[in-house]
N, C-alpha and C. Protein backbone atom coordinates (compact mmCIF):
# COMPACT_ATOMS: atom_id res chain seq x y z
N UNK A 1 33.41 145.97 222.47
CA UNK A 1 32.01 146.23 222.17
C UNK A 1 31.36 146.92 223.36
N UNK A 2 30.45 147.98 223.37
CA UNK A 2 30.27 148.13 223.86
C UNK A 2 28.74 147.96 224.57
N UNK A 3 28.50 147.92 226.06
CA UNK A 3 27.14 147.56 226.68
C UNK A 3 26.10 148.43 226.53
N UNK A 4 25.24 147.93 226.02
CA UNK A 4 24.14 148.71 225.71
C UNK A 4 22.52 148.27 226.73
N UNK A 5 22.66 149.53 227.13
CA UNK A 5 21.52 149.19 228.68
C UNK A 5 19.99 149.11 227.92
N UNK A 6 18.89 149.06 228.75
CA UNK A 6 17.46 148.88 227.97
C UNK A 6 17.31 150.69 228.47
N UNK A 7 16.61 150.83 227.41
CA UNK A 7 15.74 152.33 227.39
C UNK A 7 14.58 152.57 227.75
N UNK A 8 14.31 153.47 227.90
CA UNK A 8 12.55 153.50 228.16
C UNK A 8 11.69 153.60 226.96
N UNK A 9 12.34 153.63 225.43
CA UNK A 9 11.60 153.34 224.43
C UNK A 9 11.43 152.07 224.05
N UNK A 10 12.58 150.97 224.47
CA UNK A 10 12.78 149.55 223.88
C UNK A 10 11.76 148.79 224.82
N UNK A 11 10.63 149.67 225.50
CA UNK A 11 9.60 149.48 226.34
C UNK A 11 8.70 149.17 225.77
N UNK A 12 8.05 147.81 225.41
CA UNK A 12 6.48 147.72 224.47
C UNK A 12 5.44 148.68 225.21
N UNK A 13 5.25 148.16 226.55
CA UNK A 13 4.15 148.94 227.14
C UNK A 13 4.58 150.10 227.13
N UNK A 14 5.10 151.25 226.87
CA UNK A 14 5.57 152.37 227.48
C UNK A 14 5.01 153.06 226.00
N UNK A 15 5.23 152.08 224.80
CA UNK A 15 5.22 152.50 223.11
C UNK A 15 3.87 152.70 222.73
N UNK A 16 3.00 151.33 223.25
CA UNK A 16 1.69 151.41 222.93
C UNK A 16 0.91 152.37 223.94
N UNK A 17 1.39 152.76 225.46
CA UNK A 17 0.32 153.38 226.32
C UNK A 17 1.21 155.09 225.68
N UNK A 18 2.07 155.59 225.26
CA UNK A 18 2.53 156.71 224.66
C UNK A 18 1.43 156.48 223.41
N UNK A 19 1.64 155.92 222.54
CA UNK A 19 0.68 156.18 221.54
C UNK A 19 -0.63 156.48 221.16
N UNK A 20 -1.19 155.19 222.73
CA UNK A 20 -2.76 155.50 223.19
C UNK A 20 -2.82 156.83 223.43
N UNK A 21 -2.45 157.56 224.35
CA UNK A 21 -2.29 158.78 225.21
C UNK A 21 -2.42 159.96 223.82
N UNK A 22 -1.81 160.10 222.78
CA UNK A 22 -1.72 161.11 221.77
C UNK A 22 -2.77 160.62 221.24
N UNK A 23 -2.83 159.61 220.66
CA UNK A 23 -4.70 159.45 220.21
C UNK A 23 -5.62 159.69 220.66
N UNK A 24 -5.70 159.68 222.07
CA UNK A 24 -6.97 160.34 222.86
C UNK A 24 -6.88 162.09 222.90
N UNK A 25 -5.60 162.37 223.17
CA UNK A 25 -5.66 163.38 222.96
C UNK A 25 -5.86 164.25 221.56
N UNK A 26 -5.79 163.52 220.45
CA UNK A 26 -5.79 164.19 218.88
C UNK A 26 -7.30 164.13 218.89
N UNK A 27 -7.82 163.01 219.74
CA UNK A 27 -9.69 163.04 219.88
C UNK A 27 -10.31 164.08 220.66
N UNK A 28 -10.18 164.02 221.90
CA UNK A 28 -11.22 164.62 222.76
C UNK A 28 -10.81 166.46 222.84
N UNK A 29 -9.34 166.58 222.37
CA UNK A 29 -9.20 168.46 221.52
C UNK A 29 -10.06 168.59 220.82
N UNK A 30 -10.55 167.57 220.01
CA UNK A 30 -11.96 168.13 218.74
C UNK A 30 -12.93 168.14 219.69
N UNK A 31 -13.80 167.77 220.54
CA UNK A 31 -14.86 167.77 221.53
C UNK A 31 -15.36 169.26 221.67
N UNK A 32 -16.38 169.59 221.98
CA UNK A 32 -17.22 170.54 222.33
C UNK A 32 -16.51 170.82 224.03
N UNK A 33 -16.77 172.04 224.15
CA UNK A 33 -16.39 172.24 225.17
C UNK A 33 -16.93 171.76 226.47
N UNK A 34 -18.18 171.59 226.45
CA UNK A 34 -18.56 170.49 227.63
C UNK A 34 -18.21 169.26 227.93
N UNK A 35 -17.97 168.36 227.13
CA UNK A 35 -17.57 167.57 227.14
C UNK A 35 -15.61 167.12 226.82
N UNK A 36 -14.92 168.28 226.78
CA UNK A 36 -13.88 168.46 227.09
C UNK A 36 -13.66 168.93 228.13
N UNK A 37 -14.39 169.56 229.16
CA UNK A 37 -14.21 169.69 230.32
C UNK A 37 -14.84 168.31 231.46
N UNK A 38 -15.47 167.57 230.81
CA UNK A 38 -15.99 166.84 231.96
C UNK A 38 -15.74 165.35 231.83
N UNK A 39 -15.79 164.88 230.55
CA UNK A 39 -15.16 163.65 230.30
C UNK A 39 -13.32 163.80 229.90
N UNK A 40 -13.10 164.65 229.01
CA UNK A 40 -12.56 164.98 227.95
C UNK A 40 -10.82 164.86 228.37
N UNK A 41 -10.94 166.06 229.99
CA UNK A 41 -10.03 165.92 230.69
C UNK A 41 -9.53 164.75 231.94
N UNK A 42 -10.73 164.38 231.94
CA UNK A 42 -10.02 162.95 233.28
C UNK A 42 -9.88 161.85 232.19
N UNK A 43 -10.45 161.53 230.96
CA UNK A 43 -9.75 160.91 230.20
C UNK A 43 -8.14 160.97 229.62
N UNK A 44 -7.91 162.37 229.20
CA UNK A 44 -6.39 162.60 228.56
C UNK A 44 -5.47 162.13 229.99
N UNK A 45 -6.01 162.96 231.39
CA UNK A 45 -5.36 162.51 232.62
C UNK A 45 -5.17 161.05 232.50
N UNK A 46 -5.89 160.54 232.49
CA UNK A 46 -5.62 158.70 232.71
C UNK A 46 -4.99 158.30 231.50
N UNK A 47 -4.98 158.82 230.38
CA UNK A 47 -4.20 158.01 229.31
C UNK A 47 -3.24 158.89 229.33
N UNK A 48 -2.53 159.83 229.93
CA UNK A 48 -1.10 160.30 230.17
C UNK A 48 -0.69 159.72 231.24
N UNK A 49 -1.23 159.71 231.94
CA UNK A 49 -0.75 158.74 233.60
C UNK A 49 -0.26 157.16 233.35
N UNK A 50 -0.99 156.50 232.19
CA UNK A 50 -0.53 155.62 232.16
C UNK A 50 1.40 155.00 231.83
N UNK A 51 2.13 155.93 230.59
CA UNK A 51 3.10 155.95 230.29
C UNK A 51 3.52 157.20 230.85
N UNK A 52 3.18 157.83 231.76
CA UNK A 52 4.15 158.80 232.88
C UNK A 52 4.26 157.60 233.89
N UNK A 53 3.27 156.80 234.10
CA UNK A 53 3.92 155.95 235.79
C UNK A 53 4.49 155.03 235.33
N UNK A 54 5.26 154.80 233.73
CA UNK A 54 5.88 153.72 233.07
C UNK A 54 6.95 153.94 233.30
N UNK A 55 7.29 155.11 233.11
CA UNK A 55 8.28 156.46 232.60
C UNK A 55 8.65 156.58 234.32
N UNK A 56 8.00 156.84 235.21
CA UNK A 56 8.17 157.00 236.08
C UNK A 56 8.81 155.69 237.34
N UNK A 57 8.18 154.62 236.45
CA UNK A 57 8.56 153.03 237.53
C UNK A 57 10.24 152.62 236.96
N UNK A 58 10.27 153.33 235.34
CA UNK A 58 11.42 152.93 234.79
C UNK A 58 12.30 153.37 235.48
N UNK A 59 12.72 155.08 236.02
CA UNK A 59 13.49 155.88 236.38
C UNK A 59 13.64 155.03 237.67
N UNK A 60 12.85 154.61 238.62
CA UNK A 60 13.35 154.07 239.91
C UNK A 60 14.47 153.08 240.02
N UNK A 61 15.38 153.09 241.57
CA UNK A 61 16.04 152.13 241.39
C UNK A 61 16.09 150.80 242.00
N UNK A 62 14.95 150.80 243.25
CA UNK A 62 14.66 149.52 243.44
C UNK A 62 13.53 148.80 242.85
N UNK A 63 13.74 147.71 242.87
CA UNK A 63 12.62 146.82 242.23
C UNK A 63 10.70 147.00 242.94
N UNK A 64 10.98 147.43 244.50
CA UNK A 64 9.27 147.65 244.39
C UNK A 64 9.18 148.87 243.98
N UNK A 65 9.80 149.47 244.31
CA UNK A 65 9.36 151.18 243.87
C UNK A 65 9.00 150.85 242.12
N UNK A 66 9.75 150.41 241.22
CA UNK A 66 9.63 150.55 240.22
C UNK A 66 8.15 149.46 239.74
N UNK A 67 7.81 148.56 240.57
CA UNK A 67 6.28 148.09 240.10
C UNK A 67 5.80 148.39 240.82
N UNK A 68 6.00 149.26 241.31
CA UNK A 68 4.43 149.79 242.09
C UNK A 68 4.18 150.95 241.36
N UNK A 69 4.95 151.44 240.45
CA UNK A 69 4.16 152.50 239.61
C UNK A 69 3.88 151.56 237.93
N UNK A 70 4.69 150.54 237.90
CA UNK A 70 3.70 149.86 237.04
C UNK A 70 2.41 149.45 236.89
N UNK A 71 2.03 149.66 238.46
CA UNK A 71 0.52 148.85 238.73
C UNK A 71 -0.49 150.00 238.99
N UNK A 72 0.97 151.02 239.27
CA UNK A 72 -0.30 152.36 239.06
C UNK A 72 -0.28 152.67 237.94
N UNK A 73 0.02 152.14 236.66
CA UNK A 73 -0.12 152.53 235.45
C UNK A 73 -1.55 151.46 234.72
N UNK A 74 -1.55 150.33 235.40
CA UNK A 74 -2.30 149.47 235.59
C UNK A 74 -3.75 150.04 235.78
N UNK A 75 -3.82 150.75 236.69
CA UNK A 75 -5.10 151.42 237.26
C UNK A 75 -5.64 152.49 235.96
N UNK A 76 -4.82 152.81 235.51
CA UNK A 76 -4.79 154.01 235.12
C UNK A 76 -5.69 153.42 233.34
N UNK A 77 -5.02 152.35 233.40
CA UNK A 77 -5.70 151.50 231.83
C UNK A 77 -7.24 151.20 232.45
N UNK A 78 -7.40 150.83 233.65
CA UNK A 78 -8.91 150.47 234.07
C UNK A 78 -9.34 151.63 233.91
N UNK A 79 -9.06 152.33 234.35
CA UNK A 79 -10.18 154.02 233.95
C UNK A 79 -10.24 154.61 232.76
N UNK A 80 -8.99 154.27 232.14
CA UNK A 80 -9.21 154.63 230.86
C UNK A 80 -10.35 153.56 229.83
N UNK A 81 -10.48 152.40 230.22
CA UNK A 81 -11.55 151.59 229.72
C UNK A 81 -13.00 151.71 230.44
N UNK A 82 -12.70 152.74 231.58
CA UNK A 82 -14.45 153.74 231.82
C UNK A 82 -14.61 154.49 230.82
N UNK A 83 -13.81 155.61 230.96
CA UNK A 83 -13.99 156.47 230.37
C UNK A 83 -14.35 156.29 228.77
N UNK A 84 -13.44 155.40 227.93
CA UNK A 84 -13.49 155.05 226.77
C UNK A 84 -14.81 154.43 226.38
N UNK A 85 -15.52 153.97 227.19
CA UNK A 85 -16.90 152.69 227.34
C UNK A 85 -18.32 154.80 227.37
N UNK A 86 -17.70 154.94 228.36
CA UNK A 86 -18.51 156.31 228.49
C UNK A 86 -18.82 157.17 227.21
N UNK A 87 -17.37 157.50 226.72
CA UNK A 87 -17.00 158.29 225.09
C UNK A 87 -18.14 157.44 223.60
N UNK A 88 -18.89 156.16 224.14
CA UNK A 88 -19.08 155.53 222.98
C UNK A 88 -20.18 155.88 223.43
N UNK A 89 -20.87 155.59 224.30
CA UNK A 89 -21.85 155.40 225.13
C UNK A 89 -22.75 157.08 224.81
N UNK A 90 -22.07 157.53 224.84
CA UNK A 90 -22.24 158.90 224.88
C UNK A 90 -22.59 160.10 223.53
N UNK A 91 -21.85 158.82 222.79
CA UNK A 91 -21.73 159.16 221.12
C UNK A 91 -20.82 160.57 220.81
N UNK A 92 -19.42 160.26 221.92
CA UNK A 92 -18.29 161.10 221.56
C UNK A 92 -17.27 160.97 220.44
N UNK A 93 -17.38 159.20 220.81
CA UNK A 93 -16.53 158.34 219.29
C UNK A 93 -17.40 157.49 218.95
N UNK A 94 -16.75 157.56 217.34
CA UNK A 94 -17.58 156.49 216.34
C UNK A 94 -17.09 154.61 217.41
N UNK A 95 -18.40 153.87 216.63
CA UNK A 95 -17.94 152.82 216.77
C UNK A 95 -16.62 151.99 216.11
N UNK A 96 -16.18 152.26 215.71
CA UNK A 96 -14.72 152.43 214.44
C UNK A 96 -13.92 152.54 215.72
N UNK A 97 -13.78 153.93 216.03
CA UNK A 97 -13.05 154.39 216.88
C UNK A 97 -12.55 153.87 218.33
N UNK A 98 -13.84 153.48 219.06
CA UNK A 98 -14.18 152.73 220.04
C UNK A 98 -13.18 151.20 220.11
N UNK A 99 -13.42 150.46 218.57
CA UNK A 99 -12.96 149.43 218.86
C UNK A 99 -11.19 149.26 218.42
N UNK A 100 -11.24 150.53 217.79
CA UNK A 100 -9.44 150.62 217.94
C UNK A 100 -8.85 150.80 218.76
N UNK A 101 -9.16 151.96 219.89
CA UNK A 101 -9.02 152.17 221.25
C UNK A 101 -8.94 151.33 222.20
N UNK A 102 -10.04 150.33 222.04
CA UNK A 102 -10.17 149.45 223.13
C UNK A 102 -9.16 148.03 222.89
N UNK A 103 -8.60 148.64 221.70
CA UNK A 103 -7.25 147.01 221.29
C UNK A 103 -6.48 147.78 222.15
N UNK A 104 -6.06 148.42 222.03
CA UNK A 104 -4.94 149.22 222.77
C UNK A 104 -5.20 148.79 224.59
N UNK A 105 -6.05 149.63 224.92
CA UNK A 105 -6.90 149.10 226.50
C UNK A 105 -7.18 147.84 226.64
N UNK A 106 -7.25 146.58 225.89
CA UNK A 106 -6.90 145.10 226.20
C UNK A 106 -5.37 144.80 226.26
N UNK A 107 -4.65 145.25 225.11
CA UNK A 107 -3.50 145.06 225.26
C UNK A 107 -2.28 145.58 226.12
N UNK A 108 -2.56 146.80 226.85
CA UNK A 108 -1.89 146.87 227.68
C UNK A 108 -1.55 146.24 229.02
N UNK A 109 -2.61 145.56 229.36
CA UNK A 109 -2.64 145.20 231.09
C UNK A 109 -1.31 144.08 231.11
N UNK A 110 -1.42 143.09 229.84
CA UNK A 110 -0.65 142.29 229.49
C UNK A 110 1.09 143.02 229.31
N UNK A 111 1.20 143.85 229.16
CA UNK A 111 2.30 144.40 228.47
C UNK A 111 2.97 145.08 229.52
N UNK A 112 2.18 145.53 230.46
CA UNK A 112 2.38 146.09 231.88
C UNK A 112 2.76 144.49 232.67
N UNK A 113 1.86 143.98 232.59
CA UNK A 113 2.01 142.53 233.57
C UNK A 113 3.22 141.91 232.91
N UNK A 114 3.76 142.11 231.82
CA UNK A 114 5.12 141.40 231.08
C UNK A 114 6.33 142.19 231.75
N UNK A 115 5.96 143.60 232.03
CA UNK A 115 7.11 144.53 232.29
C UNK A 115 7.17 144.11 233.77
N UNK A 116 6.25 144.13 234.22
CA UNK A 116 6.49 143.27 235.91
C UNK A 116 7.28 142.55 236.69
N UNK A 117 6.84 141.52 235.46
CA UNK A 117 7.73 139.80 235.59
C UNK A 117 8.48 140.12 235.09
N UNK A 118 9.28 140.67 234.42
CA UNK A 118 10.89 141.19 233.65
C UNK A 118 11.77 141.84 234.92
N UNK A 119 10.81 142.92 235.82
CA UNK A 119 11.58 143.12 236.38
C UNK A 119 11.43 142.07 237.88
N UNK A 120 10.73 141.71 238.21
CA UNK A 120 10.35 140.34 239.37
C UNK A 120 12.24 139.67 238.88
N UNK A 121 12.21 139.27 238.00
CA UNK A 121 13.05 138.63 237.28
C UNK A 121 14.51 138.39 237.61
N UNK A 122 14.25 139.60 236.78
CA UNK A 122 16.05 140.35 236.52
C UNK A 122 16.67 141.35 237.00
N UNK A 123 15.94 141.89 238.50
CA UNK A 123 16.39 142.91 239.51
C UNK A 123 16.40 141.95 240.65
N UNK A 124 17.46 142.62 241.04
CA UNK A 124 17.55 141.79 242.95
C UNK A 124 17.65 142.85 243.42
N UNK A 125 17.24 144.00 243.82
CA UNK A 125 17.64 144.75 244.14
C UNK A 125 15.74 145.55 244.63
């Protein structure tokens, strides 16, 4: 039989902050151009940053290197819950919208903090 290693898709956090990331982006492309230049883009930045420094902590091979870009993926969910708070605030997204988004931006910190302790865990290295 053969060993089958973990992937970077069999990643919860990596699934839901990839998914967040294309939803913001299928949003703030419809935006007016002012507000795709000034919110529009440091938003898509922070919700791509989040599952690039997932993507990026995965590829490492020691254990701090690889959570310390988990925790910068961490950061990256706090700004994205500015920015997202801003987008409502602002009347960029419906309230609908707002509170689907923001399941996503509760649920990650947890999912990041799970990928943590997995690797705290099960790396000695």
């Amino acid at each position: 039989m053969e060993k089958r290693f973990l992937q970077l898709n069999d990643l919860t956090s990596y699934n839901t902050a990839f998914a967040f990331n294309n939803k913001i982006w299928d949003i703030v492309i419809k935006w007016e151009y002012f507000a795709r230049d000034t919110i529009g883009k440091q938003f898509v930045n922070a919700a791509d940053s989040i599952s690039a420094n997932i993507a990026e902590g995965f590829g490492r091979y020691h254990k701090k290197d690889k959570i310390k870009f988990y925790y910068y993926s961490l950061g990256s969910v706090k700004e994205c819950s500015d920015w997202l708070t801003k987008s409502k605030i602002r009347n960029l997204i419906s309230e609908e919208m707002f509170t689907e988004l923001n399941c996503s931006v509760e649920k990650l910190p947890k999912e990041i903090h799970q990928l943590i302790k997995f690797t705290n865990e099960r790396l000695t290295v």
